[in-house]
N, C-alpha and C. Protein backbone atom coordinates (compact mmCIF):
# COMPACT_ATOMS: atom_id res chain seq x y z
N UNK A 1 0.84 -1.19 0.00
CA UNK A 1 0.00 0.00 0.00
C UNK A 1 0.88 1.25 0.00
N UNK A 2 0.47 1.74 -0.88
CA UNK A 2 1.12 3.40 -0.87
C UNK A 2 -0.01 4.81 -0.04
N UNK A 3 0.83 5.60 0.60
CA UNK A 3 -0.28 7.00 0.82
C UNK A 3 0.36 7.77 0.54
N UNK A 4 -0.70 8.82 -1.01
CA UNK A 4 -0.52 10.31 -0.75
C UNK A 4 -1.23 11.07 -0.46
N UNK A 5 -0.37 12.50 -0.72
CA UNK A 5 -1.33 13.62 -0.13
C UNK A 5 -0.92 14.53 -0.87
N UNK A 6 -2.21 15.08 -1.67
CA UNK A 6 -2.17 15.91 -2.65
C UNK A 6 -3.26 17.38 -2.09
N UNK A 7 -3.08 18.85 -2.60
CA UNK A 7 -3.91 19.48 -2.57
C UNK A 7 -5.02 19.10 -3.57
N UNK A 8 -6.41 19.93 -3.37
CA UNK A 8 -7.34 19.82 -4.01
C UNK A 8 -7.75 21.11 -3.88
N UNK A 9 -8.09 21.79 -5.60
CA UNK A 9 -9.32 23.25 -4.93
C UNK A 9 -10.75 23.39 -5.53
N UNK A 10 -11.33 23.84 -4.87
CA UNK A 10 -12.43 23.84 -5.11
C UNK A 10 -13.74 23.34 -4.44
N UNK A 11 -13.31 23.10 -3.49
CA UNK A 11 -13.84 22.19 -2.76
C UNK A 11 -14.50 23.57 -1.39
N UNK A 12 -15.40 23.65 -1.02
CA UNK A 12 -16.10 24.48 -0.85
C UNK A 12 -17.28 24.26 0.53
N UNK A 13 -17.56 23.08 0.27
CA UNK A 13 -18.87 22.26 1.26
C UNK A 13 -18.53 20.49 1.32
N UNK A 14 -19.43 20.80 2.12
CA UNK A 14 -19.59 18.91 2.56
C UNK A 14 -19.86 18.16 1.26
N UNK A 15 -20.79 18.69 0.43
CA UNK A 15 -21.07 18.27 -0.82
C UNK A 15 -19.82 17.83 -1.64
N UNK A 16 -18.77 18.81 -1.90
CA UNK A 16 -18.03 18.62 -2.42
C UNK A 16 -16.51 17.79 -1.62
N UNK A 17 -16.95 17.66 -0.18
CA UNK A 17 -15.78 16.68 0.00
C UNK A 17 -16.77 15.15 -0.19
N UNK A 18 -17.55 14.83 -0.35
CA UNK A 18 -18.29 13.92 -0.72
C UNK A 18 -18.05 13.03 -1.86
N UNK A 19 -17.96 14.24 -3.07
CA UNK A 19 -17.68 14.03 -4.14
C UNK A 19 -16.22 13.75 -4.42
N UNK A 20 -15.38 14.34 -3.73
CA UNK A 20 -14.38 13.54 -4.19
C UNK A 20 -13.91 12.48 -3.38
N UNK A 21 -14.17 12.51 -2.30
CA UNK A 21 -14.11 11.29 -1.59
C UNK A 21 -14.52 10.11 -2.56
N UNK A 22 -15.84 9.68 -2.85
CA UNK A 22 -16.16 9.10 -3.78
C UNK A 22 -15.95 8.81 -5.13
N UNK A 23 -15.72 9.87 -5.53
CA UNK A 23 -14.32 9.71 -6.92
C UNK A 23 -13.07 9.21 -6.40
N UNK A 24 -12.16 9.09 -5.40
CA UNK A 24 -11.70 8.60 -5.09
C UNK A 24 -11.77 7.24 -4.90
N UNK A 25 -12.45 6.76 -4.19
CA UNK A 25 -12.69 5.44 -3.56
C UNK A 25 -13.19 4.62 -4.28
N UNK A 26 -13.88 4.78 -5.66
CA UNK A 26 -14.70 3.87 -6.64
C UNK A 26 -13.39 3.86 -7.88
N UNK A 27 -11.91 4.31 -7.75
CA UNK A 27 -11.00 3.67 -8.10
C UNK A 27 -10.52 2.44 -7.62
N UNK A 28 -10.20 1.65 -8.72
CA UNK A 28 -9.54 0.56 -8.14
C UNK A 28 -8.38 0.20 -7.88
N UNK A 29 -8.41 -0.14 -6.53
CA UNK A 29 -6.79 -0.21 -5.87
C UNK A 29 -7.55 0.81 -4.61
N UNK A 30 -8.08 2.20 -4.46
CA UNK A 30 -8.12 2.35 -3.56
C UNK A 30 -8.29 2.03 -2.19
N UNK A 31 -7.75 1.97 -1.39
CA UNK A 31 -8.35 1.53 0.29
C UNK A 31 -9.26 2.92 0.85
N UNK A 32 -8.65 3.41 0.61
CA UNK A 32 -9.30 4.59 1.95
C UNK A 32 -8.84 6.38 0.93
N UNK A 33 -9.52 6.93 0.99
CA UNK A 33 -9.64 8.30 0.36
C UNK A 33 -10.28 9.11 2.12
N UNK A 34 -9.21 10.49 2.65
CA UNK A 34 -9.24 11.06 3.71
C UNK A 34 -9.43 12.70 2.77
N UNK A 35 -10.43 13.49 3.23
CA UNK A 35 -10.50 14.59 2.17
C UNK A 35 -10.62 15.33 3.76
N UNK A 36 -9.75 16.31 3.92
CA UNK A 36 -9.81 17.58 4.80
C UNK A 36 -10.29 19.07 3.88
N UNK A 37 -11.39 19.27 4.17
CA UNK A 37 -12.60 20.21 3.58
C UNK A 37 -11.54 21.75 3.95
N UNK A 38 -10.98 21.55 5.35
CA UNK A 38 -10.92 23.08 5.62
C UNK A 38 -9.35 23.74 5.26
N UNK A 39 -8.01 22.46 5.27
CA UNK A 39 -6.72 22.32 4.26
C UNK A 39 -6.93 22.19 3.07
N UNK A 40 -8.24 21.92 2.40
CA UNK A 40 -8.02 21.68 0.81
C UNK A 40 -6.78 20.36 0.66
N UNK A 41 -7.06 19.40 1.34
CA UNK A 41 -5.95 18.10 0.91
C UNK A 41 -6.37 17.10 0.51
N UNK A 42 -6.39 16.24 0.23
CA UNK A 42 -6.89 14.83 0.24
C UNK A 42 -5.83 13.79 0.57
N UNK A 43 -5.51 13.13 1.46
CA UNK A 43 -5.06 11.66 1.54
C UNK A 43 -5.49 10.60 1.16
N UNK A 44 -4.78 9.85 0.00
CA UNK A 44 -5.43 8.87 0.07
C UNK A 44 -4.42 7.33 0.16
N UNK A 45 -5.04 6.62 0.64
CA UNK A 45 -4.36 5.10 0.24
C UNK A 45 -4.82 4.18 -0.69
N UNK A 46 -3.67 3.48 -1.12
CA UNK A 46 -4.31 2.71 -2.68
C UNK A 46 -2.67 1.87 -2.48
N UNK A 47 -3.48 0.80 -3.55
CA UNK A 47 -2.69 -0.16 -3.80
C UNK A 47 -1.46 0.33 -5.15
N UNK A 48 -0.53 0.43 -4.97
CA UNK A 48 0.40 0.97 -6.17
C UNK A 48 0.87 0.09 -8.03
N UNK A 49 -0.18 -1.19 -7.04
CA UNK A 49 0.47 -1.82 -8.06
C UNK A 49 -0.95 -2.31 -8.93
N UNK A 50 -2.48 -1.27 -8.33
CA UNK A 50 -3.84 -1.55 -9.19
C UNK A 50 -3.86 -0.08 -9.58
N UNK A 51 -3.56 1.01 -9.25
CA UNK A 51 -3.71 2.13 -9.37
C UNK A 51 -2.73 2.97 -9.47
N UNK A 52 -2.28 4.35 -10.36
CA UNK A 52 -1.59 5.10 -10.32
C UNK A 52 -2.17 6.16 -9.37
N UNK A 53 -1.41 7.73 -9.13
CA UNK A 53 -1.14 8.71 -8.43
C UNK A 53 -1.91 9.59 -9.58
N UNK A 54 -1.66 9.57 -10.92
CA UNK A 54 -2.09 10.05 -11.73
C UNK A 54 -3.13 9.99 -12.38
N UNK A 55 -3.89 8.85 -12.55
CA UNK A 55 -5.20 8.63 -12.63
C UNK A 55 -5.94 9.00 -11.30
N UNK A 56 -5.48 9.17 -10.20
CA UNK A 56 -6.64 9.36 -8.87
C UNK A 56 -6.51 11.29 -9.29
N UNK A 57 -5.76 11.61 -9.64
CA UNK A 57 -5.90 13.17 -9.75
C UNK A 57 -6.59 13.42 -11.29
N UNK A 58 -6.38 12.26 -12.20
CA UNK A 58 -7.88 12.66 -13.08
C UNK A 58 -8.65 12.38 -12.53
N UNK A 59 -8.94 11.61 -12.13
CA UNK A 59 -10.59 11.50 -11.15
C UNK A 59 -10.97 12.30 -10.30
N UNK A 60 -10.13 13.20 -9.62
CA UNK A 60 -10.49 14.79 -9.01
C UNK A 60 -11.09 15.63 -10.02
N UNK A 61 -10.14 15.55 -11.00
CA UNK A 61 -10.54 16.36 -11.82
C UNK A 61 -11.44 16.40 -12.96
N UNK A 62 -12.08 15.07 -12.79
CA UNK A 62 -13.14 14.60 -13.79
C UNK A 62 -14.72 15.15 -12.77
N UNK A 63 -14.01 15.07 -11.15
CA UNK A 63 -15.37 15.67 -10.51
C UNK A 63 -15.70 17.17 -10.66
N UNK A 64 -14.59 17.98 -11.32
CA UNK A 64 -14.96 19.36 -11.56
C UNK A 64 -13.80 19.73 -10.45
N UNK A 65 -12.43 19.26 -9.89
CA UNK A 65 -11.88 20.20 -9.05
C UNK A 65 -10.65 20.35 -9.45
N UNK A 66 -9.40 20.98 -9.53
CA UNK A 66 -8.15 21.43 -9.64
C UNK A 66 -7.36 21.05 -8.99
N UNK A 67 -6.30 19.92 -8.75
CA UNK A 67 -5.63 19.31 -8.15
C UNK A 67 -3.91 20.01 -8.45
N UNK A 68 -3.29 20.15 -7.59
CA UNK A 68 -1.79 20.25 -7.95
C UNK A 68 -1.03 19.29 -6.72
């Protein structure tokens, strides 16, 4: 298992840590997606060897948010 921690923006309400939480986690390989609403971060854990780092930040960004 690998964990990162990436910013996220856009993220605004509960709604929207929801959403990416869940864009997160309906990747495969993920274990656990941690979204802090009021840092703008997301942690997540995933398996490194079902999932890239780079596909979980298109999937931020397929929910409508700006990842760096």
């Amino acid at each position: 298992m690998r964990t990162e921690t990436f910013e996220v923006k856009g993220m605004s309400c509960q709604h929207c840590k929801a959403a990416v939480k869940s864009a997160l986690e309906n990747v495969k390989g993920v274990e656990e997606a941690r979204v802090n609403l009021e840092m703008g971060k997301v942690e997540v854990k995933f398996n490194k060897d079902e999932s890239k780092l780079d596909k979980l930040k298109d999937e931020v960004r397929a929910a409508g948010y700006e990842v760096s």
